[in-house]
PDB file of N, CA and C in Angstrom:
ATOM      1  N   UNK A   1       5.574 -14.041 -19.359  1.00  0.00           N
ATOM      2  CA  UNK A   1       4.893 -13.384 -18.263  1.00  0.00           C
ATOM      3  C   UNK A   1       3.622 -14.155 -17.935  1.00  0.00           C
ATOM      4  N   UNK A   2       3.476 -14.380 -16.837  1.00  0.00           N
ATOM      5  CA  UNK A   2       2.270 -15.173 -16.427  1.00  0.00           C
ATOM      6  C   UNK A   2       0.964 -14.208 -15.719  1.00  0.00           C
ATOM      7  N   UNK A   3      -0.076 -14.926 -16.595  1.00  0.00           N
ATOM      8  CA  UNK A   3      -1.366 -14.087 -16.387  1.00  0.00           C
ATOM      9  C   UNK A   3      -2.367 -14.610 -15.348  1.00  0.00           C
ATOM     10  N   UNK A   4      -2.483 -14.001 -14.234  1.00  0.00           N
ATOM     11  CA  UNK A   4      -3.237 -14.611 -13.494  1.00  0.00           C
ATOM     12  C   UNK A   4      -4.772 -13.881 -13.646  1.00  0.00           C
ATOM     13  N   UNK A   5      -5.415 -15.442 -13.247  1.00  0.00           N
ATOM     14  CA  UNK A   5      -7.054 -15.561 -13.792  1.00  0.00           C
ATOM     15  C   UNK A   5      -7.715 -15.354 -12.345  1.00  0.00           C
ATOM     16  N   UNK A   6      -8.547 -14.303 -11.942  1.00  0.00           N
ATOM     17  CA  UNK A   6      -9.197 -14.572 -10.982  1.00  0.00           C
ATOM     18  C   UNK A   6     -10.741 -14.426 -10.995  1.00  0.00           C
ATOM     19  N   UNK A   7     -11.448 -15.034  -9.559  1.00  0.00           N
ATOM     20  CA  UNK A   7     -12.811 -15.094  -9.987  1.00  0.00           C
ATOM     21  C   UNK A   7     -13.718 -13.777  -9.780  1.00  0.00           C
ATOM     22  N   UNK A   8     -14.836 -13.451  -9.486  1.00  0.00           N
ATOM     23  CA  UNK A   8     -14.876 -12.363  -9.537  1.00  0.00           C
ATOM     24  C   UNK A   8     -15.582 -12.011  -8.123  1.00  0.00           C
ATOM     25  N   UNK A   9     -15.474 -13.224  -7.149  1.00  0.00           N
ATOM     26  CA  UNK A   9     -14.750 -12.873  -5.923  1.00  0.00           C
ATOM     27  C   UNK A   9     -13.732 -12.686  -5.076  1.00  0.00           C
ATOM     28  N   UNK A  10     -12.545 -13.152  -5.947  1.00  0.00           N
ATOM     29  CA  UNK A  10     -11.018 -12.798  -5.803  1.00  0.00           C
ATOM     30  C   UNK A  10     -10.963 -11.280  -6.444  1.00  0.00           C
ATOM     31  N   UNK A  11     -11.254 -11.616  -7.106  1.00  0.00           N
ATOM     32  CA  UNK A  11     -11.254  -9.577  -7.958  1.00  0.00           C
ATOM     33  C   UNK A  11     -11.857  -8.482  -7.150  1.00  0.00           C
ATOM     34  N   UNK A  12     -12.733  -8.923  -6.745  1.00  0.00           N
ATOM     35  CA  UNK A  12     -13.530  -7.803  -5.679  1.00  0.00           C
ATOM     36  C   UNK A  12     -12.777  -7.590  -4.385  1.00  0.00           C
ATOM     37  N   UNK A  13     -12.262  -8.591  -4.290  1.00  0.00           N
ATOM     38  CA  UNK A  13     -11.577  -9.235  -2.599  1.00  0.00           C
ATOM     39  C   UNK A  13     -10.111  -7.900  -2.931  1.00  0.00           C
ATOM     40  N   UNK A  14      -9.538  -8.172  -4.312  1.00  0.00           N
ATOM     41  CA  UNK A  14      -8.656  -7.154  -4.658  1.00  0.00           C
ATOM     42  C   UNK A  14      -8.461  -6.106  -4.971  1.00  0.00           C
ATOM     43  N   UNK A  15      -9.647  -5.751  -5.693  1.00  0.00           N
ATOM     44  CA  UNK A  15      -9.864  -4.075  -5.792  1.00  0.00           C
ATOM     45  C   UNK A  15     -10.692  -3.263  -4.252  1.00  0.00           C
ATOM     46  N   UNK A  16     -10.945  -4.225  -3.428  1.00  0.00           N
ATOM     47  CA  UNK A  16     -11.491  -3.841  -2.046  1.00  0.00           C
ATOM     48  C   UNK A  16      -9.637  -3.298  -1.234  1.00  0.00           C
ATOM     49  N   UNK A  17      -9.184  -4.407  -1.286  1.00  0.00           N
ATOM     50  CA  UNK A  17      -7.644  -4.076  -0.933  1.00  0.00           C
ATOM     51  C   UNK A  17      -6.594  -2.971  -1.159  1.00  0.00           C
ATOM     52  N   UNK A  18      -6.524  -2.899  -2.726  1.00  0.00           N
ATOM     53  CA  UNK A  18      -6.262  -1.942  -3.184  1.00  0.00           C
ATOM     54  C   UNK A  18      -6.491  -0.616  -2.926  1.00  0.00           C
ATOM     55  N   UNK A  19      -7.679  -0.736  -2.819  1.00  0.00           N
ATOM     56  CA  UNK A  19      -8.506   0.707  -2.448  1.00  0.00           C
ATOM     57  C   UNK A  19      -8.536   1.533  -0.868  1.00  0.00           C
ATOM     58  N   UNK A  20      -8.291   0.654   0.067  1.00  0.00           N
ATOM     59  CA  UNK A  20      -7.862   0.820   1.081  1.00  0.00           C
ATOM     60  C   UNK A  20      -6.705   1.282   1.404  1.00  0.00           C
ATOM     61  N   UNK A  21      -6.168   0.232   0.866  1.00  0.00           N
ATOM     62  CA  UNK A  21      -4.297   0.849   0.596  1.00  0.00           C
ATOM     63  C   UNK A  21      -3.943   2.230  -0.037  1.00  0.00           C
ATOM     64  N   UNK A  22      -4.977   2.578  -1.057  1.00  0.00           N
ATOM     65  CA  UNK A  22      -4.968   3.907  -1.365  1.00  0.00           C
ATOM     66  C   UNK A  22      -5.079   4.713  -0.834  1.00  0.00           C
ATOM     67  N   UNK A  23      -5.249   4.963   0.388  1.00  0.00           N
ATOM     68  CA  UNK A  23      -6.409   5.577   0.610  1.00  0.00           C
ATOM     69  C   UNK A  23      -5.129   5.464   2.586  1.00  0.00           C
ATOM     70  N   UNK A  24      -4.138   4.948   2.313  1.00  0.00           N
ATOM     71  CA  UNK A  24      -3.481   5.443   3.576  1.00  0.00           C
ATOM     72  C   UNK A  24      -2.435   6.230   3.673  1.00  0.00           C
ATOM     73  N   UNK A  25      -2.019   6.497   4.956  1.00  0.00           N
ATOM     74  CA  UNK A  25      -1.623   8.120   4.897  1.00  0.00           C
ATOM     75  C   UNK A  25      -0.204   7.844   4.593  1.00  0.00           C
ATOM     76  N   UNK A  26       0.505   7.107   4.416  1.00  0.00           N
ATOM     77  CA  UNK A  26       1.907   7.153   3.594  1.00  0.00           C
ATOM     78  C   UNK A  26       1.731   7.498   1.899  1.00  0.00           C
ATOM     79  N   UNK A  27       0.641   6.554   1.524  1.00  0.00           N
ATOM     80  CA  UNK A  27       0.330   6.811   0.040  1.00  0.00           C
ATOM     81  C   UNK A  27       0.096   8.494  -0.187  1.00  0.00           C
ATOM     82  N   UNK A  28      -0.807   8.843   0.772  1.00  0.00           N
ATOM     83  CA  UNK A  28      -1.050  10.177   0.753  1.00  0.00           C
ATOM     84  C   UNK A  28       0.084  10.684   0.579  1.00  0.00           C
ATOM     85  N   UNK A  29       1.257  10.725   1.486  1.00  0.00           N
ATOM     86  CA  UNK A  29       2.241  11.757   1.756  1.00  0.00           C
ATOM     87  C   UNK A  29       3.110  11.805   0.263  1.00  0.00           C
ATOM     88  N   UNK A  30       3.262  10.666   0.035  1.00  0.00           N
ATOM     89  CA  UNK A  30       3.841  10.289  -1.418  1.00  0.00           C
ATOM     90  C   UNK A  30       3.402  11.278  -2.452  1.00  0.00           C
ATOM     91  N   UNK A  31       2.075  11.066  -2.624  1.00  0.00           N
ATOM     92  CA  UNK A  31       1.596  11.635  -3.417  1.00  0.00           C
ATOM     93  C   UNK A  31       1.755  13.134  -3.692  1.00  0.00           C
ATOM     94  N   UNK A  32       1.797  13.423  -1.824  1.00  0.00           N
ATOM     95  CA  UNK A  32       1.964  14.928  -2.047  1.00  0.00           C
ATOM     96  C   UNK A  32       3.136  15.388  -2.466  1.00  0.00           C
ATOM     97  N   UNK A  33       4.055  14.662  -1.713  1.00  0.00           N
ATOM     98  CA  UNK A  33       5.809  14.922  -1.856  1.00  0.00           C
ATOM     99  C   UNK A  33       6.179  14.865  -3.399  1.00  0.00           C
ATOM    100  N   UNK A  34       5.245  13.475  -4.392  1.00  0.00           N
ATOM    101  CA  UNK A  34       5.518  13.724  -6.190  1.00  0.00           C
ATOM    102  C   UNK A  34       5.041  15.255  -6.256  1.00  0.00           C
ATOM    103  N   UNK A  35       3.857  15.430  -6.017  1.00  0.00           N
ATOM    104  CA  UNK A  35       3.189  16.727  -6.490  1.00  0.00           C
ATOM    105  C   UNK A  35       4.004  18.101  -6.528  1.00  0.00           C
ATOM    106  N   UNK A  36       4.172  18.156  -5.099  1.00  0.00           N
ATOM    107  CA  UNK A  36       5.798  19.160  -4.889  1.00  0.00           C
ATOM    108  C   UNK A  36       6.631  19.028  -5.568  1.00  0.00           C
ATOM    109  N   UNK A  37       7.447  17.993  -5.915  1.00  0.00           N
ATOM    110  CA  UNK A  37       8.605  18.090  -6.594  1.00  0.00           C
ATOM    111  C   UNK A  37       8.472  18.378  -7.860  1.00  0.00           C
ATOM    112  N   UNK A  38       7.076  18.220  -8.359  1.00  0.00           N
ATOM    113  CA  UNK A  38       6.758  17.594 -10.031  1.00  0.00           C
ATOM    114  C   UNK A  38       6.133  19.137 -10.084  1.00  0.00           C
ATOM    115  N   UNK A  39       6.125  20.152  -9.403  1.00  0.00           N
ATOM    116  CA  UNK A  39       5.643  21.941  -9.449  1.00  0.00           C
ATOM    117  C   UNK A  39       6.781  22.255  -9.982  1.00  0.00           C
ATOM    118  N   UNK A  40       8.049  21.988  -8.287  1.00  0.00           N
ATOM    119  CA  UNK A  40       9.231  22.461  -8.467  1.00  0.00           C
ATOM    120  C   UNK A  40       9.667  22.818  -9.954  1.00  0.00           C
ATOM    121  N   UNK A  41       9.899  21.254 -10.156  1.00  0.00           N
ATOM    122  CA  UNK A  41      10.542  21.290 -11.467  1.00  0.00           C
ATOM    123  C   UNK A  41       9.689  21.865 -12.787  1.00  0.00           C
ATOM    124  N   UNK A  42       8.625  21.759 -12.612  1.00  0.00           N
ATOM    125  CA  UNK A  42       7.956  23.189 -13.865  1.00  0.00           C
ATOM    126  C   UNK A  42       8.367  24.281 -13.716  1.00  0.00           C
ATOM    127  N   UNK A  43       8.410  24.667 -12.216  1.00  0.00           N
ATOM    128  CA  UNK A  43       8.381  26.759 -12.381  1.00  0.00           C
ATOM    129  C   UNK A  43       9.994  26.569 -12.536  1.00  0.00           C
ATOM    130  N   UNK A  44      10.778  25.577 -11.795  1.00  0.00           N
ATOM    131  CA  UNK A  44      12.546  25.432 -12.426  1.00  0.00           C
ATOM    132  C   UNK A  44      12.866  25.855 -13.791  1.00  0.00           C
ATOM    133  N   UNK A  45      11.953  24.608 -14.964  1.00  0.00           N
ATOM    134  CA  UNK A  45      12.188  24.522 -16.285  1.00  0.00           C
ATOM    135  C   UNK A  45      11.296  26.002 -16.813  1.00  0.00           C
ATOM    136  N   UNK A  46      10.304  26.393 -15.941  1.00  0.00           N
ATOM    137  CA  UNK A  46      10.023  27.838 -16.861  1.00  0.00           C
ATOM    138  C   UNK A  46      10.865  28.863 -16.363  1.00  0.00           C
ATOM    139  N   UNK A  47      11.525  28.765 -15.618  1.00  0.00           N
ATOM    140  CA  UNK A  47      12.369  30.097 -15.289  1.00  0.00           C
ATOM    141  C   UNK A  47      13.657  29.792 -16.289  1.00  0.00           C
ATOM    142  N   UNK A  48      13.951  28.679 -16.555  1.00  0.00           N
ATOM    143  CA  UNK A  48      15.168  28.735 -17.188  1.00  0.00           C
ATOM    144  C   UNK A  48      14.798  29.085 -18.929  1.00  0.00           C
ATOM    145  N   UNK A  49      13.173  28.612 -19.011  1.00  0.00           N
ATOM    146  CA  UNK A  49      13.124  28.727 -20.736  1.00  0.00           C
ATOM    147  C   UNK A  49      12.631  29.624 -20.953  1.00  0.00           C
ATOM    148  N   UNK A  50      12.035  30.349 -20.664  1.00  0.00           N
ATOM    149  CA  UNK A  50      11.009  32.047 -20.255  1.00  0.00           C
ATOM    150  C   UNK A  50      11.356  33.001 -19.911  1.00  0.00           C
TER     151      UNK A  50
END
């Protein structure tokens, strides 16, 4: 596996990127749509073990 070295204006340049990208509204929807499903399936698995 190859480790890439960056400087710590490439690093900034990337966690600036990143963070943006976070931060748009598909990521959002994602997030929400895991959240929903990842409820679902708790009150699912407590109705079946409870």
């Amino acid at each position: 596996m190859e480790t890439l070295k960056l400087t710590v204006n490439e690093k900034d340049t990337l966690d600036s990127i990143l963070y943006y990208a976070s931060k748009s509204e598909q990521i959002k929807k994602g997030r929400r749509n895991s959240r929903l499903i990842f409820i679902g399936v708790i009150i699912l698995l407590s109705i079946f073990f409870f």
